[in-house]
C-alpha atoms as a PDB file:
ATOM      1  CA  UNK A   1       0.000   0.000   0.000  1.00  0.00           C
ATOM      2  CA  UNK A   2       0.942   3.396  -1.398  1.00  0.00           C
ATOM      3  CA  UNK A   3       0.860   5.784   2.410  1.00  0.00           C
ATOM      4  CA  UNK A   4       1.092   9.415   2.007  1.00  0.00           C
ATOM      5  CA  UNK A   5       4.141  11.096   3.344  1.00  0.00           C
ATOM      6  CA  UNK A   6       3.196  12.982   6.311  1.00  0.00           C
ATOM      7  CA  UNK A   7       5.373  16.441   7.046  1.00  0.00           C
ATOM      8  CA  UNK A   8       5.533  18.074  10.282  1.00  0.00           C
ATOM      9  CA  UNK A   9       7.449  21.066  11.964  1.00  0.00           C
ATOM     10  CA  UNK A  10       9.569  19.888  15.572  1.00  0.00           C
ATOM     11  CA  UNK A  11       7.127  22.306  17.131  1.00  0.00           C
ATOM     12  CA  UNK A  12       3.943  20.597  15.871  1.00  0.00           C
ATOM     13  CA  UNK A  13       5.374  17.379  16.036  1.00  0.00           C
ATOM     14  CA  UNK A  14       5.569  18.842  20.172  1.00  0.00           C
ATOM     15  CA  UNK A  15       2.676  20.026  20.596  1.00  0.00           C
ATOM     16  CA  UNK A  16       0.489  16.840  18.964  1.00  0.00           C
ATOM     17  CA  UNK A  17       2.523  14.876  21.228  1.00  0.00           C
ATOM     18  CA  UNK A  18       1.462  16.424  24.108  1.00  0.00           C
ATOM     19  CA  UNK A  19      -1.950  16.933  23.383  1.00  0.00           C
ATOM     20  CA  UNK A  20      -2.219  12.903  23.132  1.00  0.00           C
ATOM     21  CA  UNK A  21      -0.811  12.619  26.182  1.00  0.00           C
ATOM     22  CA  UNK A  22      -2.739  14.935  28.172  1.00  0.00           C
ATOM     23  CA  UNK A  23      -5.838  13.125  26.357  1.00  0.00           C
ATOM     24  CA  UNK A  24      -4.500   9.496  27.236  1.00  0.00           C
ATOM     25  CA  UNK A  25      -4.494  10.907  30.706  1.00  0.00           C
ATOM     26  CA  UNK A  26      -8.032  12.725  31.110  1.00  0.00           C
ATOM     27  CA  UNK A  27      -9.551   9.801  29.394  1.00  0.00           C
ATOM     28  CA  UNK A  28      -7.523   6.752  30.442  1.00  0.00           C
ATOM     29  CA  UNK A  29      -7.724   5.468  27.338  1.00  0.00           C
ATOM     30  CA  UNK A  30      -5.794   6.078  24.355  1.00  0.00           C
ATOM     31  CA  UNK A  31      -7.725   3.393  21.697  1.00  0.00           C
ATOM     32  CA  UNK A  32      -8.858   6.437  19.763  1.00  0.00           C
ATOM     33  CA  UNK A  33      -5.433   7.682  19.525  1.00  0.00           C
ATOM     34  CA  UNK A  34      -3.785   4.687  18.336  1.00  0.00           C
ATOM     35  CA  UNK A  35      -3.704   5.929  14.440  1.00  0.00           C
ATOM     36  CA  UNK A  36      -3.207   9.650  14.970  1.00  0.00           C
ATOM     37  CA  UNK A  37      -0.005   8.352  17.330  1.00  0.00           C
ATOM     38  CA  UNK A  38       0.949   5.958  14.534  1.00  0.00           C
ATOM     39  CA  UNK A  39       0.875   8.998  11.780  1.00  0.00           C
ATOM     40  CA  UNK A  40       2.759  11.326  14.006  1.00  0.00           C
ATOM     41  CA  UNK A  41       5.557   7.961  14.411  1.00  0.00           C
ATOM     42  CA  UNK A  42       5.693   7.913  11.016  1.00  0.00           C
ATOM     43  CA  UNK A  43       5.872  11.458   9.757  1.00  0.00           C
ATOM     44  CA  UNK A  44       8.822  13.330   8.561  1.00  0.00           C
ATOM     45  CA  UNK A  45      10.124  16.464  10.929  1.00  0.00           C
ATOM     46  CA  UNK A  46      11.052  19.148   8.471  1.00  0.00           C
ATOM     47  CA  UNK A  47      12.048  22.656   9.052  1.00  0.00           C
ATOM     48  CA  UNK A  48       9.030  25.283   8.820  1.00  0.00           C
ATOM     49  CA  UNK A  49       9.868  26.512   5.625  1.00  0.00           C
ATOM     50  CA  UNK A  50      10.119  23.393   3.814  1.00  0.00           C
ATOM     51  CA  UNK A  51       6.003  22.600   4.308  1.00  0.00           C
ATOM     52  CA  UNK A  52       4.931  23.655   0.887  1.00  0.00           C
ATOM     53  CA  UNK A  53       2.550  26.747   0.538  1.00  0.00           C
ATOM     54  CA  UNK A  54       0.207  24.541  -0.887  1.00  0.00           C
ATOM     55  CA  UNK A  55      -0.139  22.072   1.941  1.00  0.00           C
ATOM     56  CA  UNK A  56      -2.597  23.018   4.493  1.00  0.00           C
ATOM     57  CA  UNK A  57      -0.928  22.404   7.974  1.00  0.00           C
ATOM     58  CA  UNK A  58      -1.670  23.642  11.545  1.00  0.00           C
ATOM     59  CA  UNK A  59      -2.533  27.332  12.126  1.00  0.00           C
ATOM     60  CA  UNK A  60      -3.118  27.551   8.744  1.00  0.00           C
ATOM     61  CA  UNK A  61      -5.903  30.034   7.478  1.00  0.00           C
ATOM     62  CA  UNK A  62      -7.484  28.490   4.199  1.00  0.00           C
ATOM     63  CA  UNK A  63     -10.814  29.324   2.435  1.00  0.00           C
ATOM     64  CA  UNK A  64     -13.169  26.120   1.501  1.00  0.00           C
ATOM     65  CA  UNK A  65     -15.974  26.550  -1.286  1.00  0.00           C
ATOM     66  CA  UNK A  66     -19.305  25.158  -1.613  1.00  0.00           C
ATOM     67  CA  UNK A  67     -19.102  24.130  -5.474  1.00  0.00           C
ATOM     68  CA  UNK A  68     -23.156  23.486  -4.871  1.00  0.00           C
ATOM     69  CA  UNK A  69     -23.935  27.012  -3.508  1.00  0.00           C
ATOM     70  CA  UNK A  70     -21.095  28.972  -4.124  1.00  0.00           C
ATOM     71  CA  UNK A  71     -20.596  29.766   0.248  1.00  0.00           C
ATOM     72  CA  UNK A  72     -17.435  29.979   1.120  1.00  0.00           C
ATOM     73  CA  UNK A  73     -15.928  30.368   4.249  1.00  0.00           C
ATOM     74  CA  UNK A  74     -12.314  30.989   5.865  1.00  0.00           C
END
């Protein structure tokens, strides 16, 4: 199987760490965090400036159209 190649910042990378384990520990569970842990095991840590314009990452502002009513929103 073809997987996508997942690019994160050290920072991110940080801060989604964190944020799973503050979740393992409020909900003593982590089942529901088995795949986002496995993507963030598997992604590569790149510097800031090498995430592509394009790519829409975290704290990213990006508008999303409607193509049915022509609403779009930020």
């Amino acid at each position: 199987m073809n997987e996508r190649v997942i690019l994160i910042t050290e920072a991110d990378l940080g801060g989604l760490r964190e944020a799973i384990l503050e979740e393992r520990a409020v909900s003593g569970s982590g089942q529901q965090l088995a795949e986002p842990q496995d993507w963030l095991e598997r992604a590569e840590v790149v510097e800031a400036s090498a995430i592509p314009g394009d790519l829409i990452a975290m704290h990213s502002a990006f508008a999303l159209a409607d193509l049915e009513t022509g609403r779009t929103e930020t």
